[in-house]
PDB file of N, CA and C in Angstrom:
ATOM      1  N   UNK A   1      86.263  85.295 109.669  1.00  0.00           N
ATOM      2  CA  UNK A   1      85.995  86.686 110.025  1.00  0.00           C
ATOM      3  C   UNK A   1      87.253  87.566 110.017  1.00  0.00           C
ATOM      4  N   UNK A   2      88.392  86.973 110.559  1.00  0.00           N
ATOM      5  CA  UNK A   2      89.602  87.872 110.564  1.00  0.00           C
ATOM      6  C   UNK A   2      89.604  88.409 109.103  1.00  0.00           C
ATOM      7  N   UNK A   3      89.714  87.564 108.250  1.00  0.00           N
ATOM      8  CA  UNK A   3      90.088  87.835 107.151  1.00  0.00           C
ATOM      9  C   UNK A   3      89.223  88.921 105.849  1.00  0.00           C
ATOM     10  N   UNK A   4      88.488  87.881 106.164  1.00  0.00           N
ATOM     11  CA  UNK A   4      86.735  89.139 105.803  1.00  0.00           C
ATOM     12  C   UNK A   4      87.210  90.690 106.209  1.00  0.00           C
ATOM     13  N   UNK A   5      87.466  91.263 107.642  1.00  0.00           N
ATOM     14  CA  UNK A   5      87.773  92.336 107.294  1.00  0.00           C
ATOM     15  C   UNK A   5      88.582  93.093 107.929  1.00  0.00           C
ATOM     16  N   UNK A   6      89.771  92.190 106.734  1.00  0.00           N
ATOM     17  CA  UNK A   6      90.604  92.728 105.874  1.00  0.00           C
ATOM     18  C   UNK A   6      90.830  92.681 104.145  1.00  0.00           C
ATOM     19  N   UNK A   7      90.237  92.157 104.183  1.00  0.00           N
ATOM     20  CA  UNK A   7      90.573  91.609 102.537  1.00  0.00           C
ATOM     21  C   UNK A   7      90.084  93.098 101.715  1.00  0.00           C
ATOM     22  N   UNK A   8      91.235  93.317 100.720  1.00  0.00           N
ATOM     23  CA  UNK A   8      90.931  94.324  99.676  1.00  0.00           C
ATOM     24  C   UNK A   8      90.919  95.708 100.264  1.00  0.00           C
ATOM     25  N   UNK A   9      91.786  95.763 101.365  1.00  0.00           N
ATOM     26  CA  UNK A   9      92.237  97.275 101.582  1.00  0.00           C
ATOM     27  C   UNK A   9      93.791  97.073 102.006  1.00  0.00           C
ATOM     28  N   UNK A  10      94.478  98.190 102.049  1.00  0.00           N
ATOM     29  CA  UNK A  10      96.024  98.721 102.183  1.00  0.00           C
ATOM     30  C   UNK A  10      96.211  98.668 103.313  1.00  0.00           C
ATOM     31  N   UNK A  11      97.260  98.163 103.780  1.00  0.00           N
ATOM     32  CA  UNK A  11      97.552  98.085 105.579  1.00  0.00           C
ATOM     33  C   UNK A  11      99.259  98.288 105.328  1.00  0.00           C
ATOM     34  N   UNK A  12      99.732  99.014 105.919  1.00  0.00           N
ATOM     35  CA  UNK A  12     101.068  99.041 106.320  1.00  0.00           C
ATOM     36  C   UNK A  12     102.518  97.788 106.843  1.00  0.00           C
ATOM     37  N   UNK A  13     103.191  98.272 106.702  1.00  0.00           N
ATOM     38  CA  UNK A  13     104.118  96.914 107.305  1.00  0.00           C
ATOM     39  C   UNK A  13     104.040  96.785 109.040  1.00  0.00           C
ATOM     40  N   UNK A  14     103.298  97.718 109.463  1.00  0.00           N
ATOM     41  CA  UNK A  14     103.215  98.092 111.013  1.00  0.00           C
ATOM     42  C   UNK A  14     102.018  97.592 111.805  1.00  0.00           C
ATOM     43  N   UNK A  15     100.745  97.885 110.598  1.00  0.00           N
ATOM     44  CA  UNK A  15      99.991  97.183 110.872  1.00  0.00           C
ATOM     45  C   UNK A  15      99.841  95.580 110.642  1.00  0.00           C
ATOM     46  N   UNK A  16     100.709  95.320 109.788  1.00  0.00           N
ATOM     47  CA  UNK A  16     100.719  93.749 109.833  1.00  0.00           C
ATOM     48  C   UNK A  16     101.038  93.151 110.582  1.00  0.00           C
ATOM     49  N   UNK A  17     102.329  93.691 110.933  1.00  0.00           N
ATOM     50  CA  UNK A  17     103.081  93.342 112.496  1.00  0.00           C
ATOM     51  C   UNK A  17     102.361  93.368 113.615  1.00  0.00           C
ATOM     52  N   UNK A  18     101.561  94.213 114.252  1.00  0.00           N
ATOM     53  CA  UNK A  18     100.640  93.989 114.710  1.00  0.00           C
ATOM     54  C   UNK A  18      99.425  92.937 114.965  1.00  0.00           C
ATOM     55  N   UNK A  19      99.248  92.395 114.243  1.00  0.00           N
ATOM     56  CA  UNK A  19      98.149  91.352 113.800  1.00  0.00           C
ATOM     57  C   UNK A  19      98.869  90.484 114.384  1.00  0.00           C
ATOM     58  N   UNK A  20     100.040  90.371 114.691  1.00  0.00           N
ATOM     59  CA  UNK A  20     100.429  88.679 115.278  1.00  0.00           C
ATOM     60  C   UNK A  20     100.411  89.144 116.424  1.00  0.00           C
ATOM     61  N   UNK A  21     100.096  89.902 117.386  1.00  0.00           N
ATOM     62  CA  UNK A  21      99.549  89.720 118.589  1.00  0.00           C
ATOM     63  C   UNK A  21      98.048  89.537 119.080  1.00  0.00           C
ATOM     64  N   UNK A  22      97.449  89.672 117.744  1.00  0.00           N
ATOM     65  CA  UNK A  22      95.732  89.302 118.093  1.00  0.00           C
ATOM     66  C   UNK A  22      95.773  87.815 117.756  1.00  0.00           C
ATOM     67  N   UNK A  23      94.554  87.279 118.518  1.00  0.00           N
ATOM     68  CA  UNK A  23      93.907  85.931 118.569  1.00  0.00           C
ATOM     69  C   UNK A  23      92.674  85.886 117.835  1.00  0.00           C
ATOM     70  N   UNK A  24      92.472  84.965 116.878  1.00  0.00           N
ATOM     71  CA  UNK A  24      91.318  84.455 116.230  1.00  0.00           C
ATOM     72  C   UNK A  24      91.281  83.512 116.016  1.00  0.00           C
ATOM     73  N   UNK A  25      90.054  82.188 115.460  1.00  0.00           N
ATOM     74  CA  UNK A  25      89.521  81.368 115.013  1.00  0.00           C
ATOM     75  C   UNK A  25      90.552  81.272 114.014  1.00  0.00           C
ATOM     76  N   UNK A  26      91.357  79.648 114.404  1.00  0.00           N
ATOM     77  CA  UNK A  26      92.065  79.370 113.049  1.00  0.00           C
ATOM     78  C   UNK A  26      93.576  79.855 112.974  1.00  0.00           C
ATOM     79  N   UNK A  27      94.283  80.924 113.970  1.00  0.00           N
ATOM     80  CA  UNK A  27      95.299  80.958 114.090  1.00  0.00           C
ATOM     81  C   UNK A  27      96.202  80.456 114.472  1.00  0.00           C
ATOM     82  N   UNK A  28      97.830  80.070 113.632  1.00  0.00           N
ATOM     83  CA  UNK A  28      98.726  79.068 113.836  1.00  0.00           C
ATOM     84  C   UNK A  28      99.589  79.967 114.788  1.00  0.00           C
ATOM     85  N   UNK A  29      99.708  79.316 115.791  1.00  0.00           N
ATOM     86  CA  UNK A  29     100.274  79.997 116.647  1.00  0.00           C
ATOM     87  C   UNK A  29     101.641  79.737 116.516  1.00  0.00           C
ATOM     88  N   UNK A  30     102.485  81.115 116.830  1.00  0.00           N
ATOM     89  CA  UNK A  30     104.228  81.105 116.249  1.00  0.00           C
ATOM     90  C   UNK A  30     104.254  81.369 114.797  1.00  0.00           C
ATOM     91  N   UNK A  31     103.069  81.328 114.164  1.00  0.00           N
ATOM     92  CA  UNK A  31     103.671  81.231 112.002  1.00  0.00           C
ATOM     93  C   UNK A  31     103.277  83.137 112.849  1.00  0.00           C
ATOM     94  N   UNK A  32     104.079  83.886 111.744  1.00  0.00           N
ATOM     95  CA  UNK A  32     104.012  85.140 111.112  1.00  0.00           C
ATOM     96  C   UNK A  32     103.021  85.242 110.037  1.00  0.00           C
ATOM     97  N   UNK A  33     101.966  86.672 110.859  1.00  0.00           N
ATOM     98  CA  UNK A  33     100.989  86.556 109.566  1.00  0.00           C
ATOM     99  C   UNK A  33     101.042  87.263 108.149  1.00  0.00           C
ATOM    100  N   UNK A  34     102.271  87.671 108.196  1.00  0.00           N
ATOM    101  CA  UNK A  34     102.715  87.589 106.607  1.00  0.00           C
ATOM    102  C   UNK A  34     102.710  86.834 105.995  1.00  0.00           C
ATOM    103  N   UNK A  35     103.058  85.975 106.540  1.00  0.00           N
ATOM    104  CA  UNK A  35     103.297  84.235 106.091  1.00  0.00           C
ATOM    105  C   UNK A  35     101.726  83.527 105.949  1.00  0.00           C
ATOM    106  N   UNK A  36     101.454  83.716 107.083  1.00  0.00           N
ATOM    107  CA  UNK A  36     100.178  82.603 107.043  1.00  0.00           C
ATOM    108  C   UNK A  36      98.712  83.224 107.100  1.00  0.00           C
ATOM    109  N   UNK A  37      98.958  84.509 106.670  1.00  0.00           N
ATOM    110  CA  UNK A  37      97.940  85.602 106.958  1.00  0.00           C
ATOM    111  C   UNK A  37      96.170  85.173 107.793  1.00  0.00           C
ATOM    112  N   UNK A  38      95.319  84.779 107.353  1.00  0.00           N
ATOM    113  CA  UNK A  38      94.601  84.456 108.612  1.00  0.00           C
ATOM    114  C   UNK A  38      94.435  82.802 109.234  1.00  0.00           C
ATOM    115  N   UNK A  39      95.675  81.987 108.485  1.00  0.00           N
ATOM    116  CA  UNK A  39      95.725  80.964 109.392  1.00  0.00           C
ATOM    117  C   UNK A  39      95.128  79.624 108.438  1.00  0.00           C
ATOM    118  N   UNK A  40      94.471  78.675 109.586  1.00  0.00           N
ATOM    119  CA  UNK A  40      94.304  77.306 108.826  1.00  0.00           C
ATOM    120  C   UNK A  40      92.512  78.098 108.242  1.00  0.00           C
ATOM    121  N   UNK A  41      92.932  76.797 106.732  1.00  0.00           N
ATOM    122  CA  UNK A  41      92.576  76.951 105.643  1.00  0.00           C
ATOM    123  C   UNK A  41      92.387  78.306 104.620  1.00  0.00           C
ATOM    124  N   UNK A  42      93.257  79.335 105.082  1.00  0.00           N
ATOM    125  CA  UNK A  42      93.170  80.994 105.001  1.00  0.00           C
ATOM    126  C   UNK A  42      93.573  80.619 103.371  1.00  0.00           C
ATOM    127  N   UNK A  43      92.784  81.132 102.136  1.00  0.00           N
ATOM    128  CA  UNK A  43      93.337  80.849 100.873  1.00  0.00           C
ATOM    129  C   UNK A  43      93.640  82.379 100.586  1.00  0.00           C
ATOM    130  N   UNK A  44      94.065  83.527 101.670  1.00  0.00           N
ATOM    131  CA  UNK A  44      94.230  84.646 100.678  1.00  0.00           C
ATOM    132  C   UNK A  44      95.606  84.881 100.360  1.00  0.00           C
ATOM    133  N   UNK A  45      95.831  85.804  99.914  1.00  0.00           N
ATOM    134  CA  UNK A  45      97.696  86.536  99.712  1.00  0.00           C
ATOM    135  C   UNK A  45      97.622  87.487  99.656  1.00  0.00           C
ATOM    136  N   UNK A  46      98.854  87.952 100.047  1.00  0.00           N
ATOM    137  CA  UNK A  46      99.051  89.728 100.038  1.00  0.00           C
ATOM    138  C   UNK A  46      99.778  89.610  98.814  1.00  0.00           C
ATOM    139  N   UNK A  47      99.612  91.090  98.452  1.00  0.00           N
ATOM    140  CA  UNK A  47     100.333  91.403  96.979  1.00  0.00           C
ATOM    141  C   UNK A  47     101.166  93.125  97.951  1.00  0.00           C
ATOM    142  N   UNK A  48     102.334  92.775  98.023  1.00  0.00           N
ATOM    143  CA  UNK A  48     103.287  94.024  98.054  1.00  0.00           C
ATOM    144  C   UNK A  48     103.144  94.934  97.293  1.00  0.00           C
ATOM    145  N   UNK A  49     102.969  96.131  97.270  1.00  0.00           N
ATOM    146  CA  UNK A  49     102.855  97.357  96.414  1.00  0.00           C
ATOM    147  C   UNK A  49     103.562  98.525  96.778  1.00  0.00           C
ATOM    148  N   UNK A  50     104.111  99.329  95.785  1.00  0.00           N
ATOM    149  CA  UNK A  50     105.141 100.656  96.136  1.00  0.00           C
ATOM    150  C   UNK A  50     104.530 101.730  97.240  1.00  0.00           C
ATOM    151  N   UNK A  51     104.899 102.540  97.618  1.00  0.00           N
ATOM    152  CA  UNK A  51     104.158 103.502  98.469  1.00  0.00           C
ATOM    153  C   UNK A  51     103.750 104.346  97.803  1.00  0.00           C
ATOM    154  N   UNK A  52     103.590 104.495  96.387  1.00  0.00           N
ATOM    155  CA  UNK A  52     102.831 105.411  95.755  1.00  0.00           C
ATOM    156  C   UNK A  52     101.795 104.761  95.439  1.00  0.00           C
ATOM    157  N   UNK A  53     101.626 103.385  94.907  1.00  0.00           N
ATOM    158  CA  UNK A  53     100.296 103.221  94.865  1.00  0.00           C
ATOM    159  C   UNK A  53      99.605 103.114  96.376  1.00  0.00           C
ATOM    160  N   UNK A  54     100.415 102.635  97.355  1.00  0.00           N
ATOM    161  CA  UNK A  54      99.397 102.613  98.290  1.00  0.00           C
ATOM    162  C   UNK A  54      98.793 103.559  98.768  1.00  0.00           C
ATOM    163  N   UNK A  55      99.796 104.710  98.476  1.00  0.00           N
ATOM    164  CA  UNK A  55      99.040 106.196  99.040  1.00  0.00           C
ATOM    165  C   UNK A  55      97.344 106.359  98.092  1.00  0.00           C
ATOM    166  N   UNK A  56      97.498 105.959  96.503  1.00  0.00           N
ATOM    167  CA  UNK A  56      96.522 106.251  95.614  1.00  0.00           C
ATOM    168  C   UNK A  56      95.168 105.094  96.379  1.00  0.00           C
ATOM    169  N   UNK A  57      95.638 104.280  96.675  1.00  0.00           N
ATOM    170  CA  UNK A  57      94.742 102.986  97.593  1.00  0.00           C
ATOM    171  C   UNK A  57      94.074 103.742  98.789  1.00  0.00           C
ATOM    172  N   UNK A  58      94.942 104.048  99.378  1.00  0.00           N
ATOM    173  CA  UNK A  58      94.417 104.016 100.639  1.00  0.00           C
ATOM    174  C   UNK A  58      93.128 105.672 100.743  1.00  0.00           C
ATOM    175  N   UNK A  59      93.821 106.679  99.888  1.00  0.00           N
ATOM    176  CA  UNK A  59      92.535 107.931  99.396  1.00  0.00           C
ATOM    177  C   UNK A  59      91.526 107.136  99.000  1.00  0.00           C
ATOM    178  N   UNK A  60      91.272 105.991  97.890  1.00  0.00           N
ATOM    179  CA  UNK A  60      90.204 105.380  97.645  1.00  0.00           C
ATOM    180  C   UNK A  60      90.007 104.445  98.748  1.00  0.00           C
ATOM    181  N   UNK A  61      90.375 103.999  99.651  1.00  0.00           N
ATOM    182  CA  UNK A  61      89.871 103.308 100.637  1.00  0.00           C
ATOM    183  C   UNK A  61      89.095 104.420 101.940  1.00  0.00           C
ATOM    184  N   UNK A  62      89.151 105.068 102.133  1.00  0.00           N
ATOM    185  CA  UNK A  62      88.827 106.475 102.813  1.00  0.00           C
ATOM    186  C   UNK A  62      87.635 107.318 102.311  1.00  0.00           C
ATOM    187  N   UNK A  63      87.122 107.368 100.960  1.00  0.00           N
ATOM    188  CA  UNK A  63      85.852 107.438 100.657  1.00  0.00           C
ATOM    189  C   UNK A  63      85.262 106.674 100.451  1.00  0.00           C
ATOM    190  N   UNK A  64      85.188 105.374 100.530  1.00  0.00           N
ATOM    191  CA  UNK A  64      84.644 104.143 100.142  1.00  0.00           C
ATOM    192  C   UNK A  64      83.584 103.766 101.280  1.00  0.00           C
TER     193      UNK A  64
END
């Protein structure tokens, strides 16, 4: 569920940081969820992107 929803939208470096103070199903406690993003058996990845595309992302994430 953590992951579900998030997957396939733009989140900030602030909001990521964030996320390691929430608790869910499956979280390695102490890993950074940059690193281990939603934990045991989590198969996703982040892909880093410039702040211009994320700005173009995140307008299409906002009418969506």
């Amino acid at each position: 569920p953590f992951c579900e929803e998030r997957a396939g939208n733009v989140y900030s470096i602030d909001e990521l940081e964030e996320w390691n103070d929430l608790d869910w199903a499956g979280k390695i406690e102490g890993e950074d969820v940059a690193t281990q993003l939603g934990g045991l058996y989590c198969r996703h990845n982040l892909m880093w992107i410039p702040d211009e595309m994320a700005e173009i992302e995140l307008q299409t994430q906002e009418t969506e």
